[in-house]
C-alpha atoms as a PDB file:
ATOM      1  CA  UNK A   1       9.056   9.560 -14.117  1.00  0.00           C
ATOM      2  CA  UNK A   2       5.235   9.863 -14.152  1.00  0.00           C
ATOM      3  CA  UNK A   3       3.294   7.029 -12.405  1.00  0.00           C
ATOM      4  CA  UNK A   4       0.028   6.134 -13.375  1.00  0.00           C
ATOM      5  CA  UNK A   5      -1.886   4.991  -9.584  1.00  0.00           C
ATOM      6  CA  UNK A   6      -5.362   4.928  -9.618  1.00  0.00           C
ATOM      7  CA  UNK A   7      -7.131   5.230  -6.012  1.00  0.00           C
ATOM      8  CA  UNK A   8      -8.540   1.621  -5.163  1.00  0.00           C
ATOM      9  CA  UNK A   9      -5.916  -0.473  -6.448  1.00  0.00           C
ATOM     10  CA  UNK A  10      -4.727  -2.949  -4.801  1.00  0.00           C
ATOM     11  CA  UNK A  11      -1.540  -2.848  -2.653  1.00  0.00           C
ATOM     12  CA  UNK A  12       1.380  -5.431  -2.514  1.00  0.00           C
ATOM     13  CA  UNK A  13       4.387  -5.803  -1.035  1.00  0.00           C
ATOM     14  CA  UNK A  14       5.664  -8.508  -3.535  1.00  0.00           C
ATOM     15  CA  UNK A  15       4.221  -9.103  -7.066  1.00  0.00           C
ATOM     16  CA  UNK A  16       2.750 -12.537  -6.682  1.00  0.00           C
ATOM     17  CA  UNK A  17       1.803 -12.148  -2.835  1.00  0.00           C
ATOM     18  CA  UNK A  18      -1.690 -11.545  -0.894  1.00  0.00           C
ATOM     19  CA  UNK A  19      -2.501  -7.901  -0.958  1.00  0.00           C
ATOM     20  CA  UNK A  20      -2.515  -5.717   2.262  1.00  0.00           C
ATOM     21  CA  UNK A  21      -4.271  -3.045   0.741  1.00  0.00           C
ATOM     22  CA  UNK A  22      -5.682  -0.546  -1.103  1.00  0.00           C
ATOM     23  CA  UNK A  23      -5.369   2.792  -2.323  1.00  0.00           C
ATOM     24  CA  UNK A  24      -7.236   5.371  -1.043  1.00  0.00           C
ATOM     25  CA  UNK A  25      -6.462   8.476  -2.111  1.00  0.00           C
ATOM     26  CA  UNK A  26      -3.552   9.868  -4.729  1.00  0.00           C
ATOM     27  CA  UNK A  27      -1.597  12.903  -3.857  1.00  0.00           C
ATOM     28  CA  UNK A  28      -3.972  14.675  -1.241  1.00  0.00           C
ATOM     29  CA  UNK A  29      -3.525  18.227  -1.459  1.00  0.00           C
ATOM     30  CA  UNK A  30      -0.813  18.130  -4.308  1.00  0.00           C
ATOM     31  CA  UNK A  31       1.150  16.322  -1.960  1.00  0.00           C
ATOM     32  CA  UNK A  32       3.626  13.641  -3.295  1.00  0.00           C
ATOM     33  CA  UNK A  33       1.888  10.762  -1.477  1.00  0.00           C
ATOM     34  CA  UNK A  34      -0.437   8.330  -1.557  1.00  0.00           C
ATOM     35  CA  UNK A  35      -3.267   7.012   1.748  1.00  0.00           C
ATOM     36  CA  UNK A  36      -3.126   3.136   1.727  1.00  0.00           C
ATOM     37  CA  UNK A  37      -5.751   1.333   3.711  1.00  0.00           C
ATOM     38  CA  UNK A  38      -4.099  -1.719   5.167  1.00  0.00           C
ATOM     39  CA  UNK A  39      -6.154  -3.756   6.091  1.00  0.00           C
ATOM     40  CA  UNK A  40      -7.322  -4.366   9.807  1.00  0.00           C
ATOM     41  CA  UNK A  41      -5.264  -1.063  10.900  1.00  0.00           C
ATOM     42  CA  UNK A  42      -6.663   1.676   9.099  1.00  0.00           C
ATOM     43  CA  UNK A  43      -5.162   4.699   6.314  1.00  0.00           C
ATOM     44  CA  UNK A  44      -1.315   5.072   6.155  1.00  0.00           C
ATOM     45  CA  UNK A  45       0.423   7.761   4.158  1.00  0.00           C
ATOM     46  CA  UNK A  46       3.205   6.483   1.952  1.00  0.00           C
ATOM     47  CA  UNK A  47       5.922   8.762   0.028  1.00  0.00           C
ATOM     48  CA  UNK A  48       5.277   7.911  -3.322  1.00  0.00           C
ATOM     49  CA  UNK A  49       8.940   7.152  -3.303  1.00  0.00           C
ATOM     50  CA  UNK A  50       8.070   4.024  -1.677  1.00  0.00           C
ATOM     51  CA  UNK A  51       6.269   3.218  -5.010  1.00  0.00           C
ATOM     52  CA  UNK A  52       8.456   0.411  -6.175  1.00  0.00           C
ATOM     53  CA  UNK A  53       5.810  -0.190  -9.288  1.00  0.00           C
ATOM     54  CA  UNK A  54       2.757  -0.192 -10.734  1.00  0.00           C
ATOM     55  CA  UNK A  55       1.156  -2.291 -13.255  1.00  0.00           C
ATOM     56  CA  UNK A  56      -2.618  -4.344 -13.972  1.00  0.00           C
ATOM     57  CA  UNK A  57      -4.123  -2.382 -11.166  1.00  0.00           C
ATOM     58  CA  UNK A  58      -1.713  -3.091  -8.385  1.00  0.00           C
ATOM     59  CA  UNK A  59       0.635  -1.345  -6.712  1.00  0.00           C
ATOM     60  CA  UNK A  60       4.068  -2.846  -5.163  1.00  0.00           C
ATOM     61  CA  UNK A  61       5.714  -1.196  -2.271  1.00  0.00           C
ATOM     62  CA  UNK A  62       9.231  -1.302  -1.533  1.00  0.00           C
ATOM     63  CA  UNK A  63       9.309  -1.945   2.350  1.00  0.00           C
ATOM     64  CA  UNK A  64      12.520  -0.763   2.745  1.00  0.00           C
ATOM     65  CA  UNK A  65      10.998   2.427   2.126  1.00  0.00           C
ATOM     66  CA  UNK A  66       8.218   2.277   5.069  1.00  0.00           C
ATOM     67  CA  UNK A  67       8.069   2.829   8.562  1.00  0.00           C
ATOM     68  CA  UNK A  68       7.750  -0.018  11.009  1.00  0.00           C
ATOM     69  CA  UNK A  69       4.375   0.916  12.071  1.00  0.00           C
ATOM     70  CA  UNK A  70       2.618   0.410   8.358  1.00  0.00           C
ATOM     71  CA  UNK A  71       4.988  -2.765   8.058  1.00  0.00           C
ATOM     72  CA  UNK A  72       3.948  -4.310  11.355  1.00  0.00           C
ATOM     73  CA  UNK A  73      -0.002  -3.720  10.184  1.00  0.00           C
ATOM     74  CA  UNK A  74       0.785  -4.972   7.180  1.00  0.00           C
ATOM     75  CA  UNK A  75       2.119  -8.460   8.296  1.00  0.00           C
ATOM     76  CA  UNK A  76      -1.506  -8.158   9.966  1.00  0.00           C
ATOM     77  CA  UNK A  77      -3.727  -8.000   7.273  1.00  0.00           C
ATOM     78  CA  UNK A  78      -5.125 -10.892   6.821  1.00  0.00           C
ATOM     79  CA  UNK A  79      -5.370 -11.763  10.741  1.00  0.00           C
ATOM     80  CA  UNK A  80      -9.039 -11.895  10.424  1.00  0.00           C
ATOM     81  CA  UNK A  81      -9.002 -14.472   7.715  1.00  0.00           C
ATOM     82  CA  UNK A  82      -6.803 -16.871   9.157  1.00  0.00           C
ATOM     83  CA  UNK A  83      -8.307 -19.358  11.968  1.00  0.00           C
ATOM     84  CA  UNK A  84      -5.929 -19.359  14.985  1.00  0.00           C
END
């Protein structure tokens, strides 16, 4: 299966929820991976197995499929957005 990701989309965890992302960079050196910047935490590299789709410029992530550190950021993102 060939997926189509183009560097810059935007990164979900769930089709309909806030993005946490966006892609930085598609298969760096040939390698089957992607960098995601998550937002407020910096670049992660993600499997491209953890690709769960792609479609109108986003990308969903299955986060059964990612480690605890990029999930923890992720639940982060929009920290700087939200009043406390």
């Amino acid at each position: 299966m060939s997926i189509e990701i183009s560097e810059d989309a935007a990164v979900f965890l769930k089709d309909g929820g806030d993005p946490v992302g966006a892609v930085r960079h598609v298969k760096p050196g040939g390698r089957a991976e992607v960098i995601i910047y998550v937002e407020n935490a910096g670049e992660f590299s993600v499997p491209l197995s953890a690709v769960h789709e792609v479609h109108f410029g986003k990308v969903m992530l299955d986060p059964k499929l990612l480690d605890s550190a990029m999930l923890r950021a992720m639940g982060h993102a929009h920290d700087a957005e939200t009043p406390e």
